[in-house]
C-alpha atoms as a PDB file:
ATOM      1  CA  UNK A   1     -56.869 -72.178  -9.741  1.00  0.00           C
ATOM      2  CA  UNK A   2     -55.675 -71.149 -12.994  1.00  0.00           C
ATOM      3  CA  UNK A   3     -52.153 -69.615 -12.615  1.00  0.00           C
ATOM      4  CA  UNK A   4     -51.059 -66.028 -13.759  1.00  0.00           C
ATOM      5  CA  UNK A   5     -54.682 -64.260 -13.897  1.00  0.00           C
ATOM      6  CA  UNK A   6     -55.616 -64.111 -10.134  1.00  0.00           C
ATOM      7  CA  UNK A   7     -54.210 -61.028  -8.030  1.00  0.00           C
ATOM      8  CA  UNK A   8     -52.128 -61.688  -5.221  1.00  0.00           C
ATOM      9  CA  UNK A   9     -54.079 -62.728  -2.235  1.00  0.00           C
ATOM     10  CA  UNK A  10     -51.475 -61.858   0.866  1.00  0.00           C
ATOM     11  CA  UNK A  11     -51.668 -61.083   4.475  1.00  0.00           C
ATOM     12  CA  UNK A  12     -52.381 -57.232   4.979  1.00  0.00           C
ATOM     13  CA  UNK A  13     -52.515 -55.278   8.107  1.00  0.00           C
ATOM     14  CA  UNK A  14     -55.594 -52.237   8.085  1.00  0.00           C
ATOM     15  CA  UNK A  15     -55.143 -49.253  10.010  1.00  0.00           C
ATOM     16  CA  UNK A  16     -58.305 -47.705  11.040  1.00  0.00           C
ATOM     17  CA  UNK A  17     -57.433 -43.813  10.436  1.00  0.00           C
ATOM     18  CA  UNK A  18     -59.992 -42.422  13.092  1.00  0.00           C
ATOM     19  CA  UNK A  19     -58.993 -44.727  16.134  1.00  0.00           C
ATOM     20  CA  UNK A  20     -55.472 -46.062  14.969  1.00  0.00           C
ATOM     21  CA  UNK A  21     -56.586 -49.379  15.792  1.00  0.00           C
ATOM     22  CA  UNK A  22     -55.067 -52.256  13.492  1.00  0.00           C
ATOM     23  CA  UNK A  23     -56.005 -55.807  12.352  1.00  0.00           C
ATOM     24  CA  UNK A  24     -54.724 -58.352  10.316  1.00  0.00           C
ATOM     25  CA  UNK A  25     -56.158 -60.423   7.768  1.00  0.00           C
ATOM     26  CA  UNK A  26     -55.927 -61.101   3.801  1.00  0.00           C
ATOM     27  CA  UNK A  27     -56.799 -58.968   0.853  1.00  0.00           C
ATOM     28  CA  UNK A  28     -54.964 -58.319  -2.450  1.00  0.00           C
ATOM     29  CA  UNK A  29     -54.580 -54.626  -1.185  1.00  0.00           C
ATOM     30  CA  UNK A  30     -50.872 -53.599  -1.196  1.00  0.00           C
ATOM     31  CA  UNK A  31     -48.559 -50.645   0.323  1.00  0.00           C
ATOM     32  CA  UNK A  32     -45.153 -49.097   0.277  1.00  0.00           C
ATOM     33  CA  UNK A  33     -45.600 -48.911   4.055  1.00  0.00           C
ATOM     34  CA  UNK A  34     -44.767 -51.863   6.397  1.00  0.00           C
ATOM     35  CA  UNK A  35     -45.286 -52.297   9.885  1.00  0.00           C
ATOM     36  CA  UNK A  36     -43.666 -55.461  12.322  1.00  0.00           C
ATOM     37  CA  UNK A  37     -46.970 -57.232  13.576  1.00  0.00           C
ATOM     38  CA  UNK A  38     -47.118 -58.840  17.078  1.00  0.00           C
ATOM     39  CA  UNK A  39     -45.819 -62.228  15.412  1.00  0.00           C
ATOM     40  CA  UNK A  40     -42.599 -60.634  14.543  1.00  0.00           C
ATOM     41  CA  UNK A  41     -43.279 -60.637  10.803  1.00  0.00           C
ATOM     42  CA  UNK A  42     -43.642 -57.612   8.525  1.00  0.00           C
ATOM     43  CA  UNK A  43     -46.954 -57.012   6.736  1.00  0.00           C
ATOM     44  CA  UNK A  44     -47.569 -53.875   4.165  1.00  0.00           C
ATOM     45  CA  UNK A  45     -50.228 -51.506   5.936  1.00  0.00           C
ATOM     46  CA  UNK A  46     -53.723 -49.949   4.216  1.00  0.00           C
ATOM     47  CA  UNK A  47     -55.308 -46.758   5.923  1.00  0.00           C
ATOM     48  CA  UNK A  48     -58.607 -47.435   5.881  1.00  0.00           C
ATOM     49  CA  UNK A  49     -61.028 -44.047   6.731  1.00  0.00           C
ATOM     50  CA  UNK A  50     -63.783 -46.338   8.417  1.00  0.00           C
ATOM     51  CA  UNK A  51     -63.576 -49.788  10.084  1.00  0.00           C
ATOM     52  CA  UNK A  52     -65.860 -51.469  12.725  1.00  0.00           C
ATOM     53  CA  UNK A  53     -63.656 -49.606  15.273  1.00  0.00           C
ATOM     54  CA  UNK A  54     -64.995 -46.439  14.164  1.00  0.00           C
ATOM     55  CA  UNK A  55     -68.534 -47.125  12.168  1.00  0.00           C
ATOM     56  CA  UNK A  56     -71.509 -45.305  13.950  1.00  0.00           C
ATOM     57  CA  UNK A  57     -73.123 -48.653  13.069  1.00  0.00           C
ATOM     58  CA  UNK A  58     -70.581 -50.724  14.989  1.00  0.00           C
ATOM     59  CA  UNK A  59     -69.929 -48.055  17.757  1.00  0.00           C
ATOM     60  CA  UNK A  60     -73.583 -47.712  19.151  1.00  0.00           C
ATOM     61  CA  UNK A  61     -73.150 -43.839  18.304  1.00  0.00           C
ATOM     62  CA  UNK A  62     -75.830 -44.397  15.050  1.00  0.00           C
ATOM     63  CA  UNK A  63     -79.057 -42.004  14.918  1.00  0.00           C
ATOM     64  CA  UNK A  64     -82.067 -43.390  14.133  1.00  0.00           C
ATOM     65  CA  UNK A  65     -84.341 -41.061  11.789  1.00  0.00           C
ATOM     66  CA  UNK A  66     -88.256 -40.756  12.890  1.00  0.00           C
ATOM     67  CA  UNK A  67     -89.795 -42.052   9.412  1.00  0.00           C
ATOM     68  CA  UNK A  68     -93.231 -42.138  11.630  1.00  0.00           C
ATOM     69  CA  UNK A  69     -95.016 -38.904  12.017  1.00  0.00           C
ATOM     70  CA  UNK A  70     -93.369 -36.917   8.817  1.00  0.00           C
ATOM     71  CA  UNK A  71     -96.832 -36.337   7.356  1.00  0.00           C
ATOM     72  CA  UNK A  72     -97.784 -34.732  10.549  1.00  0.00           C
ATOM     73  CA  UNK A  73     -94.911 -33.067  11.323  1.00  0.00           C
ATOM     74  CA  UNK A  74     -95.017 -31.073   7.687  1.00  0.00           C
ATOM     75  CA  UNK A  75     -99.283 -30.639   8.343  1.00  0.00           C
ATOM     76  CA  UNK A  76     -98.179 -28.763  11.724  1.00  0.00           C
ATOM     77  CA  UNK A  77     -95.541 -26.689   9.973  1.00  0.00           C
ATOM     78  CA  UNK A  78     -97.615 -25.717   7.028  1.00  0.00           C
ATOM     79  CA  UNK A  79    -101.039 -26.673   7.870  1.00  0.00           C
ATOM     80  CA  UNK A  80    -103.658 -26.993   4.429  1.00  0.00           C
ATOM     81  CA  UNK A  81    -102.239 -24.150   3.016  1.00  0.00           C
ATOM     82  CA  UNK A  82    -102.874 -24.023  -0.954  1.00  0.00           C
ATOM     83  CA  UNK A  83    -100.549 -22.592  -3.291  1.00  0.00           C
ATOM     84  CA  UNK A  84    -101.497 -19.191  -5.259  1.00  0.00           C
ATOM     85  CA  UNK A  85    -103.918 -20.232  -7.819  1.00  0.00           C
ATOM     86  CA  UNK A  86    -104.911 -23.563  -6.631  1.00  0.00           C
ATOM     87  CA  UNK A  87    -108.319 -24.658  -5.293  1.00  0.00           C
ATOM     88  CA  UNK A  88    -107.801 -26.490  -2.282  1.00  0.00           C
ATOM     89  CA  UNK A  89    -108.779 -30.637  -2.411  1.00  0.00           C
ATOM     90  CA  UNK A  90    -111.253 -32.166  -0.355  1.00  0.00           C
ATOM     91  CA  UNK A  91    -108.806 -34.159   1.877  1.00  0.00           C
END
C-alpha cells in the first residue's frame, strides 16, 4: 500500500443503541469514548442506531407487504367509478 493516503484501519468496538449489545471488529471509524473489551485491551466505541441485533430483517420481526391483490383491493374500495367529466372505458 502506498503510505500516508489510506485512513487508519483499527480495531473498533460498535454499540448497538437499541439492544446495547457490542461487537468488535475493524473500521476506520473513531471515538473519544473507550471501553475495556473482554481481552483486557481498550478499543474507542461507535453507537450505531441499527445492527443485526436489532434489524427487523435480522430479528424475524420484518412485515411482509401483500404486492398480490392491490388491483383488487382498490376495484373493491372504489369499484369503476369515473371521474366527473369522463366517459367510462370499456375495460
Amino acid at each position: 500500500m502506498k503510505s500516508g493516503i489510506h485512513p487508519d484501519y483499527h480495531p473498533v468496538v460498535f454499540q448497538d443503541a437499541n439492544t446495547g449489545t457490542m461487537f468488535l471488529t475493524r473500521s476506520t471509524a473513531t471515538s473519544e469514548r473507550t471501553v475495556t473489551w473482554e481481552d483486557g485491551n481498550e478499543y474507542p466505541v461507535v453507537v450505531a442506531d441499527v445492527t443485526s441485533e436489532s434489524h427487523p430483517f435480522w430479528t424475524g420481526a420484518q412485515r411482509i407487504l401483500d404486492t398480490a391483490g392491490r388491483v383488487e383491493k382498490f376495484r373493491q374500495r372504489y369499484g369503476d367509478r369515473v371521474r366527473p367529466g369522463r366517459k367510462a372505458s370499456g375495460n
